[in-house]
N, C-alpha and C. Protein backbone atom coordinates (compact mmCIF):
# COMPACT_ATOMS: atom_id res chain seq x y z
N UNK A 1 81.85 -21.07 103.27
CA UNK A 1 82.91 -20.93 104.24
C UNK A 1 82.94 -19.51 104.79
N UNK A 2 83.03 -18.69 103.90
CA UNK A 2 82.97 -16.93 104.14
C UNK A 2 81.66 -16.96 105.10
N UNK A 3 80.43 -17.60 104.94
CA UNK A 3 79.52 -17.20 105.93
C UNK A 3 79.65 -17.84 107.26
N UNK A 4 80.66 -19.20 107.73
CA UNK A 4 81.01 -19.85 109.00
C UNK A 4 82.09 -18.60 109.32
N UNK A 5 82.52 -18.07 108.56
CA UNK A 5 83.74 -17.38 109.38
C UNK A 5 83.11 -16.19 109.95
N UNK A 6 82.29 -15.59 109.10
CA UNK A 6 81.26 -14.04 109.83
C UNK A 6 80.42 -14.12 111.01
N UNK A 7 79.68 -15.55 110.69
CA UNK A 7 78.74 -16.12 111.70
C UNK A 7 79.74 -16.64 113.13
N UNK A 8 81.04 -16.81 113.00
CA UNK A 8 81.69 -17.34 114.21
C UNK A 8 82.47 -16.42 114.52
N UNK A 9 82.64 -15.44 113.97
CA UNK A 9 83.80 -14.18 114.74
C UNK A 9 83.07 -13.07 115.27
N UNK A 10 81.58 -12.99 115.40
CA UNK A 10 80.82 -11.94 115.97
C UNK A 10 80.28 -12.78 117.14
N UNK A 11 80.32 -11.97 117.97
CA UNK A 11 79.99 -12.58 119.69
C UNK A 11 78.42 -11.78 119.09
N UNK A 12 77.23 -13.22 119.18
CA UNK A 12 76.15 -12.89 119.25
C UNK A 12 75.63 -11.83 120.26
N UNK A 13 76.17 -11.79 121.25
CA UNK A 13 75.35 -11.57 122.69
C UNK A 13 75.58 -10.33 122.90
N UNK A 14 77.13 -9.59 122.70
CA UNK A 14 77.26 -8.18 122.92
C UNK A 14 77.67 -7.33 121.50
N UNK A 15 77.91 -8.29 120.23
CA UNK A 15 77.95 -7.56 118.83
C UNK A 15 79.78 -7.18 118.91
N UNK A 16 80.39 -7.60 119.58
CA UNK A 16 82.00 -7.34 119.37
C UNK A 16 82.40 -8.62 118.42
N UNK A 17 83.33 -7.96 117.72
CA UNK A 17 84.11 -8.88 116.58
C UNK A 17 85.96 -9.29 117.10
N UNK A 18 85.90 -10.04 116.43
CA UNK A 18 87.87 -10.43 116.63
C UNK A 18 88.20 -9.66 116.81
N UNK A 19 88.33 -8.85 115.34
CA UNK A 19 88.67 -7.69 115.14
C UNK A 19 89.01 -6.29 116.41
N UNK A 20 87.65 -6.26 117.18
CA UNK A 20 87.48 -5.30 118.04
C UNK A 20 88.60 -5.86 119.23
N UNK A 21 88.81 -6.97 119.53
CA UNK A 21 89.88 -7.96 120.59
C UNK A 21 90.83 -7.70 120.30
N UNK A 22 91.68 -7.56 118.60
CA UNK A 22 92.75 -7.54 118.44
C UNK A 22 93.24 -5.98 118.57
N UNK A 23 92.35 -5.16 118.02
CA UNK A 23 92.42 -3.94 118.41
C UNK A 23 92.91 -3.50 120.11
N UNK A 24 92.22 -4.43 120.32
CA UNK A 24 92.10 -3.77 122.15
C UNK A 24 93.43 -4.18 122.94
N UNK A 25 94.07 -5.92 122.44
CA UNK A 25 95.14 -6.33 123.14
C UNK A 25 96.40 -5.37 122.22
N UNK A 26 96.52 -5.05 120.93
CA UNK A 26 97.93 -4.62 120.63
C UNK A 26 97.79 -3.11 120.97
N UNK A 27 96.65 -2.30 121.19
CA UNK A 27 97.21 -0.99 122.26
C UNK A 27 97.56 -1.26 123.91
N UNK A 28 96.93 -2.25 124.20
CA UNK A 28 97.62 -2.89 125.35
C UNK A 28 99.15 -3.03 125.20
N UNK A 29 99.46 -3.73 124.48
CA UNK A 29 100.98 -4.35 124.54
C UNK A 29 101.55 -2.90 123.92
N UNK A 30 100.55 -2.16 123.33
CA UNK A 30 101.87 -1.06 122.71
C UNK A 30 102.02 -0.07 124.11
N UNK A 31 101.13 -0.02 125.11
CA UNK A 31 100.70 0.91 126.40
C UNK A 31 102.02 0.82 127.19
N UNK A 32 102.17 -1.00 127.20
CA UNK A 32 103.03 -1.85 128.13
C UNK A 32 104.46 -1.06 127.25
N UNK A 33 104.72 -1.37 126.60
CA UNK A 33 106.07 -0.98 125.59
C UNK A 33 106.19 0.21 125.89
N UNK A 34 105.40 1.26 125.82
CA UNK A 34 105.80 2.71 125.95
C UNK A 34 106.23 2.83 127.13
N UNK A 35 105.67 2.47 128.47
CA UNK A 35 105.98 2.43 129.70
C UNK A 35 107.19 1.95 130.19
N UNK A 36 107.57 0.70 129.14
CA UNK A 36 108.93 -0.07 129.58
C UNK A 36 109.97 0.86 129.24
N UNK A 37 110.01 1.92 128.10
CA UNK A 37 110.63 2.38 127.59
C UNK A 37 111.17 4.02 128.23
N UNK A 38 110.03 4.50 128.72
CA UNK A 38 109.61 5.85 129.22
C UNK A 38 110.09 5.95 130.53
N UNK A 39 109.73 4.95 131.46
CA UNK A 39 109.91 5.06 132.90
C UNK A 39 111.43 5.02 133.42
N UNK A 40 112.27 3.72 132.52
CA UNK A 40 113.40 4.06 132.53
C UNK A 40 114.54 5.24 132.34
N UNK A 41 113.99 5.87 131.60
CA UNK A 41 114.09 7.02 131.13
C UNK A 41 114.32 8.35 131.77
N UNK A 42 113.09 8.68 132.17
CA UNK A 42 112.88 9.47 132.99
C UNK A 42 113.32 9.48 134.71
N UNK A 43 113.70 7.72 135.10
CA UNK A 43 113.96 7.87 136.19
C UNK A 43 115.56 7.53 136.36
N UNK A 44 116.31 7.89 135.40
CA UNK A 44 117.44 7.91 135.17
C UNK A 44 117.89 9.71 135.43
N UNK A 45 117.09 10.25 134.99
CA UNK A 45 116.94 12.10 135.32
C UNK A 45 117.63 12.21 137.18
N UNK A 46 116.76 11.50 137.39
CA UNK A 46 116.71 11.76 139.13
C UNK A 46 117.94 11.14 139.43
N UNK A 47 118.48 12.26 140.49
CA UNK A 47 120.01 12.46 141.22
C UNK A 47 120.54 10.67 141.68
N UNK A 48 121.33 9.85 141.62
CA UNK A 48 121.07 8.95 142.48
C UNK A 48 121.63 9.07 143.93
N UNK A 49 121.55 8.30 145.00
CA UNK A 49 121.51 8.55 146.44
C UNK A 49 122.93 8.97 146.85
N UNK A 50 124.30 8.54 145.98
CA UNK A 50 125.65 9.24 146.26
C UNK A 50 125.47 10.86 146.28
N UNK A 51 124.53 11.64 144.90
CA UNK A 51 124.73 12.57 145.27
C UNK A 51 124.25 13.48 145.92
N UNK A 52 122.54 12.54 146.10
CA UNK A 52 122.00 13.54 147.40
C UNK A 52 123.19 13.77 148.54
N UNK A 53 123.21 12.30 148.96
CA UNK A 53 124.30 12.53 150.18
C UNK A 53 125.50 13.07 150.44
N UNK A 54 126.00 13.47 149.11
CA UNK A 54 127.19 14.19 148.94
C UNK A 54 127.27 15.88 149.77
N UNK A 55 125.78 16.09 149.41
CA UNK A 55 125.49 17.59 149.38
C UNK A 55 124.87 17.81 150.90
N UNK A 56 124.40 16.31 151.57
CA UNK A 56 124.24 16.48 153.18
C UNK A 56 125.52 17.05 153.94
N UNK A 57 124.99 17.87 155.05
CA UNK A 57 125.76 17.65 155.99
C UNK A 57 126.61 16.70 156.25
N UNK A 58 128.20 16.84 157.12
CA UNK A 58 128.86 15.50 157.15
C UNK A 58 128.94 16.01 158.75
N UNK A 59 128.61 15.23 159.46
CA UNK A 59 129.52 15.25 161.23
C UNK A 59 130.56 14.54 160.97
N UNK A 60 131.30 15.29 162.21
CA UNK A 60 132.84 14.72 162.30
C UNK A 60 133.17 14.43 163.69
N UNK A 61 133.48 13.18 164.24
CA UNK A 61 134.45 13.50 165.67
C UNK A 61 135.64 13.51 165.41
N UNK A 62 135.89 15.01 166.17
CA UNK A 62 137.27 15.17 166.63
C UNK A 62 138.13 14.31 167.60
N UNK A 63 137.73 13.97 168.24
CA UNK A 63 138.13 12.97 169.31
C UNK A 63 139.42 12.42 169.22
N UNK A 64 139.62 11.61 167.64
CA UNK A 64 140.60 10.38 167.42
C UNK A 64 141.30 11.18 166.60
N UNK A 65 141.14 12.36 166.28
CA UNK A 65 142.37 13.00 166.17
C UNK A 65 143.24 13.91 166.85
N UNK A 66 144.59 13.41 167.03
CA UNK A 66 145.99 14.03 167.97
C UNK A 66 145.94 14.90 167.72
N UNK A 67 146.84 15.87 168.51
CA UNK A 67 146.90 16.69 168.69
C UNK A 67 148.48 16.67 167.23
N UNK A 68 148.57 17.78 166.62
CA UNK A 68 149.66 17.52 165.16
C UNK A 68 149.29 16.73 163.81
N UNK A 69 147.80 16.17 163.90
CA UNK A 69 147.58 15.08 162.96
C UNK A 69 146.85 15.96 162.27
N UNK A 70 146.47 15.60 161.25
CA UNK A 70 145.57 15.89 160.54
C UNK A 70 144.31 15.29 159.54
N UNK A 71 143.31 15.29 159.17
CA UNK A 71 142.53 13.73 158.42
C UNK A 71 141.66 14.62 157.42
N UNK A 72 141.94 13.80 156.08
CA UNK A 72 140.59 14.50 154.89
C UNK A 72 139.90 13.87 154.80
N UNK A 73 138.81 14.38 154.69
CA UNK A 73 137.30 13.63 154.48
C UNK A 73 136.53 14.54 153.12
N UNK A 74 135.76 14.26 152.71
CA UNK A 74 135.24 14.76 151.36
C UNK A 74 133.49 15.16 151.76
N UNK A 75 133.35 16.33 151.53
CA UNK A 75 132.01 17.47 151.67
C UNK A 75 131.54 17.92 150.50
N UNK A 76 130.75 17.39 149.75
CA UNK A 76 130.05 18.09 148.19
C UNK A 76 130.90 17.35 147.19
N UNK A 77 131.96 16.38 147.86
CA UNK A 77 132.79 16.11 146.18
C UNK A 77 134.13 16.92 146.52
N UNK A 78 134.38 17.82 147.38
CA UNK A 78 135.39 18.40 147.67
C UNK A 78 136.38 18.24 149.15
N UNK A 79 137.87 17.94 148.55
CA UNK A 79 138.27 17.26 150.09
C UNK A 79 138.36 18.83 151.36
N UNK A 80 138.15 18.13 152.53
CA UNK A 80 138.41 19.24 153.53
C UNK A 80 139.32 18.67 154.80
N UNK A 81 140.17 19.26 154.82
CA UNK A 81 141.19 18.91 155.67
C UNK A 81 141.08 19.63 157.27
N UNK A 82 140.79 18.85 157.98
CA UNK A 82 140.86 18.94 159.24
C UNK A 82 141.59 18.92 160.50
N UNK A 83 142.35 19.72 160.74
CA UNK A 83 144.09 19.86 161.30
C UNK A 83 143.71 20.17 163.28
N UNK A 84 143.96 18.97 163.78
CA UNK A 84 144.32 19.18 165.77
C UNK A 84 145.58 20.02 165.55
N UNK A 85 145.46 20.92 165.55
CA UNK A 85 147.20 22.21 165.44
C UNK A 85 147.67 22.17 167.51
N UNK A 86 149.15 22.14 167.44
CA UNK A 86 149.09 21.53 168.69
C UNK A 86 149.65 23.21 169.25
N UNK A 87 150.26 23.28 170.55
CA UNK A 87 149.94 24.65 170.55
C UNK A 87 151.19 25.30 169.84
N UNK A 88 152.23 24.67 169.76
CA UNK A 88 153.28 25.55 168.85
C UNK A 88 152.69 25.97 167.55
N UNK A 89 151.90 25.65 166.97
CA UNK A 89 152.06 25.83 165.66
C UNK A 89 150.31 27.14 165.89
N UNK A 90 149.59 26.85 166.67
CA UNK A 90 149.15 28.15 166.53
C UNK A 90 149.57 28.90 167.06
N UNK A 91 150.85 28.86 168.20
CA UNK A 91 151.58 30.09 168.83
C UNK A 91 152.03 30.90 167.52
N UNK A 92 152.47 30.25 166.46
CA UNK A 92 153.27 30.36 165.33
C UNK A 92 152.30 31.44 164.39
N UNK A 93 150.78 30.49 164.34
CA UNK A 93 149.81 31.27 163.68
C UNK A 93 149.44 32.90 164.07
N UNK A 94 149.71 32.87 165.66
CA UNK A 94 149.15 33.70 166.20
C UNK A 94 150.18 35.23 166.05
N UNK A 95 151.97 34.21 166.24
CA UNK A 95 152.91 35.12 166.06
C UNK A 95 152.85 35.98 164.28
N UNK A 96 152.19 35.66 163.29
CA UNK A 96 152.59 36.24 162.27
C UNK A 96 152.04 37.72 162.08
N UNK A 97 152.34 38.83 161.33
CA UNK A 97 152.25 40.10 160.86
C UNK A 97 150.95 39.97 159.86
N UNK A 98 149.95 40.19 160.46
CA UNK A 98 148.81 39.96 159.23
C UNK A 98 149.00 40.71 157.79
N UNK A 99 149.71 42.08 158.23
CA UNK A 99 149.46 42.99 157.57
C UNK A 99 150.40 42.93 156.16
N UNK A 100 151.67 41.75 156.55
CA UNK A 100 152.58 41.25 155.63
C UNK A 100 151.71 40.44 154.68
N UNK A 101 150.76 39.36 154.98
CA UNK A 101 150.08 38.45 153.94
C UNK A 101 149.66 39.07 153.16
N UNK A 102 149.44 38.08 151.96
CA UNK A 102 148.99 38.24 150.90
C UNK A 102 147.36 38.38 150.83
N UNK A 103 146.43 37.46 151.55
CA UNK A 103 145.51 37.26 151.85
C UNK A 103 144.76 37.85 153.31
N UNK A 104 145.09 38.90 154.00
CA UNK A 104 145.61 39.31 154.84
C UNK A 104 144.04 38.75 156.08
N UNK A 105 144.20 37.44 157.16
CA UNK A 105 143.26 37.01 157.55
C UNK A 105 143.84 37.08 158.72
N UNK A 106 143.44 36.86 160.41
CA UNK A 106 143.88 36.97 161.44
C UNK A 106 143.38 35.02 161.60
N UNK A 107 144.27 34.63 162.44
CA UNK A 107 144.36 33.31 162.70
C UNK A 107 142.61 33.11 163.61
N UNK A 108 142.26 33.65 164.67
CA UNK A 108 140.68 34.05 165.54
C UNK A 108 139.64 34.01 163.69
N UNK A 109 140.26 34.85 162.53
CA UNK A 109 138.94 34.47 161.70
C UNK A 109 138.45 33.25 161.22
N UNK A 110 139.85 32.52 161.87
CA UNK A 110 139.90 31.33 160.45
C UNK A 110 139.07 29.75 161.32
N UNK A 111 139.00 30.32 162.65
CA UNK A 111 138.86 29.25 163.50
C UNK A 111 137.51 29.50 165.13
N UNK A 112 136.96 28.79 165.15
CA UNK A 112 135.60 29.47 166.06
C UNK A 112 136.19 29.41 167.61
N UNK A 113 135.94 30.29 167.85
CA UNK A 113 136.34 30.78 169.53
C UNK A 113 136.14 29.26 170.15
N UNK A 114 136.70 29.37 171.72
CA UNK A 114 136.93 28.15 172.43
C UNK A 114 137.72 27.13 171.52
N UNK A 115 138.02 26.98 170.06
CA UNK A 115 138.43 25.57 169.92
C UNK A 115 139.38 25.81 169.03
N UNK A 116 140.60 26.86 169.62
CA UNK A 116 141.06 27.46 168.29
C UNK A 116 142.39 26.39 167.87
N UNK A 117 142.62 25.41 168.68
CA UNK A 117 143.11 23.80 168.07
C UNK A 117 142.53 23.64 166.80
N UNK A 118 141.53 23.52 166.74
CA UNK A 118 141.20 22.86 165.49
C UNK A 118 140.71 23.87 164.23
N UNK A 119 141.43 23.27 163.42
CA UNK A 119 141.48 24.33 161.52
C UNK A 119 140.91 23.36 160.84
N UNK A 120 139.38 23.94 160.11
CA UNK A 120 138.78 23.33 159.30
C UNK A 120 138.91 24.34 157.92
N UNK A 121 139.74 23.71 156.98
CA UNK A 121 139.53 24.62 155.68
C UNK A 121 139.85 23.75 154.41
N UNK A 122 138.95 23.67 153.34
CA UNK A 122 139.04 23.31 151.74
C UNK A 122 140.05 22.99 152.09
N UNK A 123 140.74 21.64 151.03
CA UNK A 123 141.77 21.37 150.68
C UNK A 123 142.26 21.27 149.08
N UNK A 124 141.77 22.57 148.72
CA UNK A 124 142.22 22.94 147.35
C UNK A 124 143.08 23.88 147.35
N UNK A 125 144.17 23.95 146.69
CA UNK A 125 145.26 24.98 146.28
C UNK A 125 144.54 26.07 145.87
N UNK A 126 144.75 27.64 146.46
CA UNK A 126 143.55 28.64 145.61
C UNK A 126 144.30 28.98 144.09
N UNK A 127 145.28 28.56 143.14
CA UNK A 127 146.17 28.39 142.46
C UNK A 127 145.34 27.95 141.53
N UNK A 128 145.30 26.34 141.42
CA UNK A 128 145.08 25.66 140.54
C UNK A 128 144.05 24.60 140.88
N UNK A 129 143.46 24.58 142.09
CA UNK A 129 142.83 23.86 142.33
C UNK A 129 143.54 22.33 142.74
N UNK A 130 144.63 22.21 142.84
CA UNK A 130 145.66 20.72 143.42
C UNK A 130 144.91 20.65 144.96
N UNK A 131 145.36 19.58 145.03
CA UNK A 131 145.23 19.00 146.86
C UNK A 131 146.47 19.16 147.27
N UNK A 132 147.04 20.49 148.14
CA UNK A 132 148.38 20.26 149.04
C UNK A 132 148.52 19.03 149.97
N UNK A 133 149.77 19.10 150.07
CA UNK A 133 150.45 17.70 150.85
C UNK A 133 150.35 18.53 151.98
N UNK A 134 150.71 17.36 153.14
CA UNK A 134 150.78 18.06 154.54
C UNK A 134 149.66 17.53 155.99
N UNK A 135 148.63 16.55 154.93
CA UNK A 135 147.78 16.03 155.97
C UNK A 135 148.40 14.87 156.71
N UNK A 136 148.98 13.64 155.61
CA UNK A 136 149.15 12.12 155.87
C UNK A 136 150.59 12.82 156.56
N UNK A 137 151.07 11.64 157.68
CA UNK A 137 152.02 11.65 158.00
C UNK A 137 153.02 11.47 156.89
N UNK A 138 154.25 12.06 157.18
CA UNK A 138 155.99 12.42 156.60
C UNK A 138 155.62 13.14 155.34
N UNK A 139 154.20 13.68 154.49
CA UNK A 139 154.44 14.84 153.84
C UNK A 139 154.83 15.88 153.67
N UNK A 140 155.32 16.71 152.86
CA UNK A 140 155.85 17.94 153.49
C UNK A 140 154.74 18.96 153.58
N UNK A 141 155.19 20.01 154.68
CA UNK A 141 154.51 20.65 155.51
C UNK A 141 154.80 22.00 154.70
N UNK A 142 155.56 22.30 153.76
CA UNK A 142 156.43 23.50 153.41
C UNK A 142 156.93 24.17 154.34
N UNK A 143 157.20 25.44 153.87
CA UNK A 143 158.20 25.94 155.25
C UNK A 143 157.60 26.63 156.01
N UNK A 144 156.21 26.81 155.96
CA UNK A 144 155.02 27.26 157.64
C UNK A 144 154.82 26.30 158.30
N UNK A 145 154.79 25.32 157.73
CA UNK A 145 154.36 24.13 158.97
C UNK A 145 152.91 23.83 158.81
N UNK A 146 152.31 23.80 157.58
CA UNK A 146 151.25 23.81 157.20
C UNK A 146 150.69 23.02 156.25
N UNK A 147 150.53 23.17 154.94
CA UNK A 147 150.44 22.66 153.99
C UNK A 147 151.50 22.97 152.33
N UNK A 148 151.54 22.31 151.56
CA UNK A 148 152.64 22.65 150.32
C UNK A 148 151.82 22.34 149.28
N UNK A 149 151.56 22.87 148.28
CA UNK A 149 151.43 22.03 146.91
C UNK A 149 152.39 22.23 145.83
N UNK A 150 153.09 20.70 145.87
CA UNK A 150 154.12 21.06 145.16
C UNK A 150 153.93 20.62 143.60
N UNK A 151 152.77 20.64 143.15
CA UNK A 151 152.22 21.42 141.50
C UNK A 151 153.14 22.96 141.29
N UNK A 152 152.95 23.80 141.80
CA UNK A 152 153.63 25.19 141.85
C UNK A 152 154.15 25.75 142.70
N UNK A 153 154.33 24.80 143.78
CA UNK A 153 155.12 25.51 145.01
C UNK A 153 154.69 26.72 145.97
N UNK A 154 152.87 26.43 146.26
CA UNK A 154 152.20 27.23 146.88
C UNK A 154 152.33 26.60 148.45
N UNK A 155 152.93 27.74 149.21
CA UNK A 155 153.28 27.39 150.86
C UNK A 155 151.92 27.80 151.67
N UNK A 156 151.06 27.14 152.66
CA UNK A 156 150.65 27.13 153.48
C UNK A 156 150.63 27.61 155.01
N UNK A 157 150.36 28.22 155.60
CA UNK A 157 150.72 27.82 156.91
C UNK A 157 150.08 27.38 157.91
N UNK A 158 150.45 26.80 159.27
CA UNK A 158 149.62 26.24 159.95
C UNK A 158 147.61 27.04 159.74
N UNK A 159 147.66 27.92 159.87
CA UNK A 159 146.29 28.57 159.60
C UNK A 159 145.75 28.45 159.01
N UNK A 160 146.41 27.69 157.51
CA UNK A 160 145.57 27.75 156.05
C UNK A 160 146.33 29.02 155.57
N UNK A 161 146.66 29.89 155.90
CA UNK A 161 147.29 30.85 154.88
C UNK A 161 148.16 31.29 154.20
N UNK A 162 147.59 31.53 152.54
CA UNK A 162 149.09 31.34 151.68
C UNK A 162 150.21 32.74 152.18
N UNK A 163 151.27 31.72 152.19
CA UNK A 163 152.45 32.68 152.35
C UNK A 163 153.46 33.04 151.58
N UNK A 164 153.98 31.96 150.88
CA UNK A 164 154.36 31.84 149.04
C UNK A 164 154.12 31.03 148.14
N UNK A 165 154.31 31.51 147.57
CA UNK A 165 154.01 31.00 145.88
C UNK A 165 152.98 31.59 144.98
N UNK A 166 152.42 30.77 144.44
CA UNK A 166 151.02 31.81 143.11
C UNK A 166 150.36 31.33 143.74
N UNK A 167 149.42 30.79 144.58
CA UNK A 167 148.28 30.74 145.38
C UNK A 167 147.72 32.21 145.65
N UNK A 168 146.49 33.05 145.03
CA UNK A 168 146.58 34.00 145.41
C UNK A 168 145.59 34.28 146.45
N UNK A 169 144.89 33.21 147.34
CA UNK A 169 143.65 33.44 148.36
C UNK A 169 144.29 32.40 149.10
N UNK A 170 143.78 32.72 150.61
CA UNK A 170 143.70 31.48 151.62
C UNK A 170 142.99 30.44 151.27
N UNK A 171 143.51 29.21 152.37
CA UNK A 171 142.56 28.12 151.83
C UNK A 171 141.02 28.23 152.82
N UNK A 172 140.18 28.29 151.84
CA UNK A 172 138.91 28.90 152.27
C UNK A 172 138.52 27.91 153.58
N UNK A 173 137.73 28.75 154.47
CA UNK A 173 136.78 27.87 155.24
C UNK A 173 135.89 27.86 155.43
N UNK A 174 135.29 25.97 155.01
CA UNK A 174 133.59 25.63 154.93
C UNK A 174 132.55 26.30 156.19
N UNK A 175 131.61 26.58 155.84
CA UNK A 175 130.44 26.29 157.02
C UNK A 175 130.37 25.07 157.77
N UNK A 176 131.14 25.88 159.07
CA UNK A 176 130.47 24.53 160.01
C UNK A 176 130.38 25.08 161.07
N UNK A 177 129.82 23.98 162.27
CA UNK A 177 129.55 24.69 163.55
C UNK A 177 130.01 23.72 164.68
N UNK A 178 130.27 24.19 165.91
CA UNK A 178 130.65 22.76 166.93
C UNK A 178 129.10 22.52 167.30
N UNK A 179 128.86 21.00 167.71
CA UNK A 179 127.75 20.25 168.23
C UNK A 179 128.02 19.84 169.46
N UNK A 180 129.15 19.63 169.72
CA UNK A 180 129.46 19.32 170.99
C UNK A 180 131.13 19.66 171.28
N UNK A 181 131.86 19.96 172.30
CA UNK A 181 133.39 19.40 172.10
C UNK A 181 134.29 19.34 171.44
N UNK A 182 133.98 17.93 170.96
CA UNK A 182 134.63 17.62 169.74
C UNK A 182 134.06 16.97 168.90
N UNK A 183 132.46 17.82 168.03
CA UNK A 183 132.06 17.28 167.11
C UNK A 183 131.80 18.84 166.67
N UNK A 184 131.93 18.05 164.71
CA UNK A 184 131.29 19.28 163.72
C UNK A 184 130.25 18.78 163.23
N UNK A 185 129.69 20.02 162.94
CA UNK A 185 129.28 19.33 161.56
C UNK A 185 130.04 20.34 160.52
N UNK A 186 129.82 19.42 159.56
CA UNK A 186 130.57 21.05 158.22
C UNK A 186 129.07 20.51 156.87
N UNK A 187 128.99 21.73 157.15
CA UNK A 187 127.36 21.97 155.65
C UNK A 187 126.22 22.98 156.63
């Protein structure tokens, strides 16, 4: 029997055994296994497509927003509030004493020539990092006419700039540029 089994498991013709087959398919299947295991793996590393796009550029039309309104939209993960200021309230911006602020910014820094309607700045409290009220309609505006966060009672004003409370910086403004009119981009 031992000599039918030697004589039938060697391939006359090229001298390979079972043996050499079984060898060859279970590094196969172990090749396959490592791969199933590895690729997942590693392509779990890579960013997925929310946060490439997070970190793109965002355009904006101005267009559909009034003149007094205001709309947040989110840039990197961070909201940015985008304010049509109608002209009282930058007459207002324009009327203040720079030299009184805390943060001491001229209303022309905060906003790009020709379009000084529109205030693009972070909508983080420089405090604590909160989102002030003041975008959605009937929030309060605090007493500039601007933004409030009433976490600590940091006042805003139409410009973005703190006027009271512990907020101790303006609310910053992103990189952006006009494309047309009434389009941004911000990034």
């Amino acid at each position: 029997m031992r000599d039918w089994i030697v004589a039938h498991a060697t391939d006359t013709s090229t001298g390979t055994t079972r043996r050499d087959f079984l060898l060859l398919a279970t590094g196969a299947a172990g090749a396959v296994a490592a791969g199933s295991i590895v690729v997942p793996l590693i392509s779990q590393l890579a960013p997925d497509a929310q946060t490439i796009a997070a970190g793109a550029p965002v355009d904006v039309d101005l267009a559909p927003i009034a003149a007094g309104q205001a709309i947040k939209i989110f840039w990197r993960g961070k909201p940015i509030f985008v304010r049509h200021r109608t002209k009282k309230e930058i007459d207002e911006a324009l009327a203040v004493d720079v030299s009184t602020l805390r943060d001491p910014q001229t209303d022309q820094q905060r906003t790009k020539a020709g379009h000084e309607q529109y205030l693009i700045v972070f909508g983080n409290c420089t405090h604590l990092g909160c989102i002030p009220l003041g975008t959605a309609p009937g929030e309060s505006k605090g007493d500039f006419d601007g933004w409030f966060c009433p976490c600590h009672g940091s006042h805003y004003d139409s410009s973005g700039r703190i006027r009271k409370g512990p907020a101790p910086l303006n609310l910053p403004v992103p990189p952006y540029a006009f494309t047309a009119d009434t389009k941004i981009k911000i990034g």
